[in-house]
Protein backbone atom coordinates (compact mmCIF):
# COMPACT_ATOMS: atom_id res chain seq x y z
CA UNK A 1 0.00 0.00 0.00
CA UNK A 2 2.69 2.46 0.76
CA UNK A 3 4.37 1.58 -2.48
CA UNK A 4 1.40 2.62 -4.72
CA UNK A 5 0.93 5.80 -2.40
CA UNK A 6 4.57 6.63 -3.51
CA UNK A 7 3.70 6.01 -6.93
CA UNK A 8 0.61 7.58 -7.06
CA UNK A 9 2.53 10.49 -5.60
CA UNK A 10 4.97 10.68 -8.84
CA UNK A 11 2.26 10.36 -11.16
CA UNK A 12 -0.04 13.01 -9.69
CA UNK A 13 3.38 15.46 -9.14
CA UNK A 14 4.44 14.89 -12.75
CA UNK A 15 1.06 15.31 -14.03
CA UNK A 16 0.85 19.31 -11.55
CA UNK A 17 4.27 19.78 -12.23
CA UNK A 18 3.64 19.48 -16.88
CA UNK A 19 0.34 21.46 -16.45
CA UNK A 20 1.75 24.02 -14.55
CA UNK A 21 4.99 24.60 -16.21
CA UNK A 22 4.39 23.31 -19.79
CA UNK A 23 0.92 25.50 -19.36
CA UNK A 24 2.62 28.52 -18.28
CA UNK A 25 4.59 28.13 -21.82
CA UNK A 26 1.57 27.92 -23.72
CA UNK A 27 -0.86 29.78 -22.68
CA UNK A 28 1.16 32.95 -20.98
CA UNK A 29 4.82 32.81 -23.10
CA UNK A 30 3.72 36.11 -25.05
CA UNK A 31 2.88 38.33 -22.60
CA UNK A 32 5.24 36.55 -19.54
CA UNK A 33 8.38 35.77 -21.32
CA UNK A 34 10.87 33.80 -20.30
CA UNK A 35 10.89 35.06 -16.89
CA UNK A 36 7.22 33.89 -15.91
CA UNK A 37 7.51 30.13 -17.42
CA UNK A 38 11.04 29.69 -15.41
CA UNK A 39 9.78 30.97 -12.47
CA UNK A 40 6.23 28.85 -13.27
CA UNK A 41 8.06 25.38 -13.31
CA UNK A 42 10.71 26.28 -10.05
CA UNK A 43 7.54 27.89 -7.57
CA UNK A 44 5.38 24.49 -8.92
CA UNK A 45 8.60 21.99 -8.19
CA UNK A 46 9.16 24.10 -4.94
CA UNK A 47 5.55 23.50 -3.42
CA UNK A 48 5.67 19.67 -4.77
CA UNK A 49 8.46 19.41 -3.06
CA UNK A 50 7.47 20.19 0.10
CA UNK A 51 3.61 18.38 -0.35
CA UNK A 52 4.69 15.32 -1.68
CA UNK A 53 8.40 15.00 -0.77
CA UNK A 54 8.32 13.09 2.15
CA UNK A 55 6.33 10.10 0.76
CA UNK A 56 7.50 9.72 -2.49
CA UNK A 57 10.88 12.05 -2.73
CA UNK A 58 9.21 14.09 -5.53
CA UNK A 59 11.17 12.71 -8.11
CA UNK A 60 8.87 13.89 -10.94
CA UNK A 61 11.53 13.40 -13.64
CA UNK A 62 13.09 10.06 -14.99
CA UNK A 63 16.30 11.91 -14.94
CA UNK A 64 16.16 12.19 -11.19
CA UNK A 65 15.08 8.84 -10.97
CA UNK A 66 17.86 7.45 -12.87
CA UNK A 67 20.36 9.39 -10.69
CA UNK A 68 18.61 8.55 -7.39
CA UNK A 69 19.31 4.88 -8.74
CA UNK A 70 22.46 4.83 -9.93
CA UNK A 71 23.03 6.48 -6.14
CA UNK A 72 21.97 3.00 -4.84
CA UNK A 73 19.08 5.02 -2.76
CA UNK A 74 16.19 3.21 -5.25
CA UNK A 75 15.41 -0.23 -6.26
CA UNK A 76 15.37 -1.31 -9.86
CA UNK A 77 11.47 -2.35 -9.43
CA UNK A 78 10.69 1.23 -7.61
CA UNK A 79 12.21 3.51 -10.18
CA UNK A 80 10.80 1.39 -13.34
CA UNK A 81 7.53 2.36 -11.62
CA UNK A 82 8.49 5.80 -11.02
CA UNK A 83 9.21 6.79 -14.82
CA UNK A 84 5.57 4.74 -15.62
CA UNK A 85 4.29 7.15 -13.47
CA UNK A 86 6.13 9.99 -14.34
CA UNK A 87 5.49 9.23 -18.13
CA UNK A 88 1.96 8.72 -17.46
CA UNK A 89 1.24 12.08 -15.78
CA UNK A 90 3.08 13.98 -18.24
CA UNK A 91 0.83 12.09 -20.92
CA UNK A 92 -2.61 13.05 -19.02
CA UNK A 93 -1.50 16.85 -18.25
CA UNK A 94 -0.30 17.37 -22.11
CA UNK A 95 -3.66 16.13 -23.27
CA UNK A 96 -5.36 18.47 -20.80
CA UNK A 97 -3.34 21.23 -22.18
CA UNK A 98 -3.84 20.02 -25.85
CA UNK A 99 -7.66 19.58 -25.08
CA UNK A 100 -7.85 23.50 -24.33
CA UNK A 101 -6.13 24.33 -26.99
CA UNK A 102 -8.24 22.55 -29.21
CA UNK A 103 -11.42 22.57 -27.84
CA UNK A 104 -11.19 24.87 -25.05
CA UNK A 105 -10.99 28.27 -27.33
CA UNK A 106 -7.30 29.06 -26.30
CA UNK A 107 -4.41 29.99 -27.93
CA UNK A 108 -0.91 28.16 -28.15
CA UNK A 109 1.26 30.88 -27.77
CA UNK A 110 3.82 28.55 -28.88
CA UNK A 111 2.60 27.22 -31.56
CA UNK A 112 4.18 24.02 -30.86
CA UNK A 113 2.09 22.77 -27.40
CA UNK A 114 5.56 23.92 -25.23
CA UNK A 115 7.51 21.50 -26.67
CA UNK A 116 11.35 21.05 -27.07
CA UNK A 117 12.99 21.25 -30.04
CA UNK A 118 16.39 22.33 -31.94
CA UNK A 119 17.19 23.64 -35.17
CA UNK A 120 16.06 27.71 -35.07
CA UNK A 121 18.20 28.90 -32.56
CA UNK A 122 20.65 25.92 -31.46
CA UNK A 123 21.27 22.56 -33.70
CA UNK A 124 20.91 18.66 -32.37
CA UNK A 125 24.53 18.67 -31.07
CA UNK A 126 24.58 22.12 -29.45
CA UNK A 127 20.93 20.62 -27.95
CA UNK A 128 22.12 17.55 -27.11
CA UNK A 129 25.80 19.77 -24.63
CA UNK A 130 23.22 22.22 -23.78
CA UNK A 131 19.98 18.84 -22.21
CA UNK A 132 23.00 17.37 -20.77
CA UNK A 133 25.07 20.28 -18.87
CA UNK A 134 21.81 21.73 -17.80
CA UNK A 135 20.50 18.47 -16.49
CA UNK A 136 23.57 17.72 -14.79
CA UNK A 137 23.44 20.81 -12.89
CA UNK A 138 19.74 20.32 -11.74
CA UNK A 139 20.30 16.67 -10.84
CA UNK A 140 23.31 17.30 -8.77
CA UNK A 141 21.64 20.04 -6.72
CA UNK A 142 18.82 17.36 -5.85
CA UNK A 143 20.94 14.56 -4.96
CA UNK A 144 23.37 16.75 -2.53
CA UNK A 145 20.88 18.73 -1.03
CA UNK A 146 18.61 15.75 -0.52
CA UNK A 147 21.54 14.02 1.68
CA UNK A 148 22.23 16.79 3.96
CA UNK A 149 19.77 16.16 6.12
CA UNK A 150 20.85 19.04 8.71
CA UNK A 151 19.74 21.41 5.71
CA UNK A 152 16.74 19.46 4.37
CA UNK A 153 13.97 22.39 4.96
CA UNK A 154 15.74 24.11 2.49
CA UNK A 155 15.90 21.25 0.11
CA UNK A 156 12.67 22.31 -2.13
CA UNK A 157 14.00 25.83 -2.71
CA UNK A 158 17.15 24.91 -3.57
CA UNK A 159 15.95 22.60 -6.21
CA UNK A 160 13.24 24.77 -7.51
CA UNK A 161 15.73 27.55 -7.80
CA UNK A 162 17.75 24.82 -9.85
CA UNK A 163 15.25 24.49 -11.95
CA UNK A 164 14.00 28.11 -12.89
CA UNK A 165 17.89 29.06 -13.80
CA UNK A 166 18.22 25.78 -16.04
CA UNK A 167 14.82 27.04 -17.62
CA UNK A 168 16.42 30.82 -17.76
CA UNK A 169 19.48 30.00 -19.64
CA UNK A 170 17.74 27.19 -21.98
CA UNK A 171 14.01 28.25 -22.66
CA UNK A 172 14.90 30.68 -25.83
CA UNK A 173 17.10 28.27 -27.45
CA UNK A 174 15.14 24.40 -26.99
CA UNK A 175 12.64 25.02 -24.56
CA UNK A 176 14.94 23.31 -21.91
CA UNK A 177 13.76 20.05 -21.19
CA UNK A 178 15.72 18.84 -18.41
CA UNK A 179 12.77 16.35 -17.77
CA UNK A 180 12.65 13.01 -20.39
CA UNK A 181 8.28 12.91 -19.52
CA UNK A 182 8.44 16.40 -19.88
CA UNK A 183 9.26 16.59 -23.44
CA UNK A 184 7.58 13.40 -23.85
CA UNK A 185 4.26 14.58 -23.08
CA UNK A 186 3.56 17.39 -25.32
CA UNK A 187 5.37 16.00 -28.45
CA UNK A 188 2.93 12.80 -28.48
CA UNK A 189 0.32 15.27 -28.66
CA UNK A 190 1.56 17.87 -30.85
CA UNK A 191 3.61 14.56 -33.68
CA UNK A 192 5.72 15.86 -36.49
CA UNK A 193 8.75 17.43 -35.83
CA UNK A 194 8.54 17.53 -31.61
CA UNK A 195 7.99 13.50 -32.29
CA UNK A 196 11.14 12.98 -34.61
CA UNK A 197 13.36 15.01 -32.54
CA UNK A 198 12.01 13.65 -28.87
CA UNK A 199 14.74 10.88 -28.37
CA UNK A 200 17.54 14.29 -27.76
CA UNK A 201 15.43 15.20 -24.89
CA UNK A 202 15.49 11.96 -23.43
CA UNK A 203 18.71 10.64 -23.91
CA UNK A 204 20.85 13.48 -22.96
CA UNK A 205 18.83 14.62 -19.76
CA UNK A 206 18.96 10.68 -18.97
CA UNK A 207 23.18 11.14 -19.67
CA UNK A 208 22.86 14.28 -17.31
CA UNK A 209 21.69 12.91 -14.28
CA UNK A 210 23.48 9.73 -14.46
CA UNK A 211 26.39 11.93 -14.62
CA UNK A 212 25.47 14.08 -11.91
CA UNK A 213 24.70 11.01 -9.88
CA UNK A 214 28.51 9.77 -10.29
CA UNK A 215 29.97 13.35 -9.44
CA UNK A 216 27.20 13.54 -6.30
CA UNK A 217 29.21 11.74 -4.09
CA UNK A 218 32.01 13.33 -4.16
CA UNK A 219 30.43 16.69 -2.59
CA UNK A 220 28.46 14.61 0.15
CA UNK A 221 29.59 12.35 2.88
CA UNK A 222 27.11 8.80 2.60
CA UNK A 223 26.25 7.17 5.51
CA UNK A 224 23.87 4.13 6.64
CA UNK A 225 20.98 6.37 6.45
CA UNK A 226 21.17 6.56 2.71
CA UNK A 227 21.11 2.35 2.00
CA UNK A 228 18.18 1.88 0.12
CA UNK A 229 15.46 -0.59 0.51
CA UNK A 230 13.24 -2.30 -2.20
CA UNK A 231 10.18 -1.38 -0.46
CA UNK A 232 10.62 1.68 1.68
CA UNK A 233 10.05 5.16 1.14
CA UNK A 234 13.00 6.96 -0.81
CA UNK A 235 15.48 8.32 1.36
CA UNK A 236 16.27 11.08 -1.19
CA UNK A 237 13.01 12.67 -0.29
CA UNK A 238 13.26 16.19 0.86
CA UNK A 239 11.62 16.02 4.21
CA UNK A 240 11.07 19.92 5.42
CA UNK A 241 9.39 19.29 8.19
């Protein structure tokens, strides 16, 4: 029971987390800018954080996930059900958004649903550095600040923050993905060229966090409070309390 709490948790985090952000893209981009979708995505991850943190360690990414696992703080069997979950809410907000945009008399400001993509102002291998540096950075900051427990009520604002400057320096030239179900979602929905190009913005966040999770310990001490067990809660979650 606690294990489908958890993963309930992801998928109704992901899900807030795609709405809010990827919304913020399409339906406020024009008159927001840059400024309001960054800060959209890092004040939704912030209050996740904090509501759903403790029981499920608000992954709410795959590339997280992967890094929390390659940390040795995750079974195999919990994080394969963390991405399903993480995919799946991205796939259920996206349609939401799509839904208003097609039926719901608003306007993609985007033009594209909010999705990533390379070729106008940065090409696949300048995406593919630019996925991977940024996710490394965002990754990092959640696996260190997630094991210092004498700092953890600060953990959601440091990773929010994270977020909102990946999003600041990446936005204007792919969209910034950071998140493998976050680019996921809206290119299933939106097809053509978001579809073909989709495997960048999983791949090289994926590479990001995987190496963020090797270069983690290094700036952390671990400890016995860290092992991880198949079927308790994740002890990356950013407890506040």
């Amino acid at each position: 029971m606690d294990a489908a709490r958890r993963y309930a948790a992801e998928l109704l985090g992901s899900l807030l987390l795609i709405f809010f952000g990827v919304g913020s893209t399409v339906f406020a981009r024009v008159q927001g800018g840059v400024v309001v979708v960054a800060l959209a995505f890092g004040f939704v991850l912030v209050a996740l954080v904090y509501a759903i943190g403790p029981l499920s360690g608000a992954h709410l990414n795959p590339a997280v996930t992967l890094g929390v696992l390659l940390s040795g703080k995750i079974s195999v069997i919990g994080a394969v059900a963390y991405w399903v979950a993480q995919f799946v809410g991205a796939t259920v907000a996206s349609f939401v958004i799509w839904g208003l945009v097609r039926w719901g008399g608003v306007a993609d400001q985007t033009g594209a649903l909010g999705t990533n993509g390379y070729g106008v102002h940065i090409n696949r291998g300048g995406a593919a550095v630019l996925e991977t540096i940024l996710t490394f950075l965002f990754v990092l900051v959640v696996l260190v600040v997630t094991s210092r427990v004498e700092h953890a009520g600060f953990a959601g604002l440091a990773i929010g923050l994270a977020l909102a400057a990946a999003l600041l320096v990446g936005i204007t030239l792919d969209g910034t993905s950071v998140n493998p179900a976050r680019s996921f979602g809206p290119a299933l929905f939106e097809g053509g060229t978001a579809l073909r190009q989709l495997w960048v913005f999983i791949v090289f966040p994926l590479l990001g966090g995987a190496l963020a999770a090797l270069v983690a310990p290094l700036l952390v001490k671990r400890s016995a409070h860290f092992r991880a067990e198949p079927d308790a809660p994740d002890p990356a979650a950013p407890n506040p309390t």
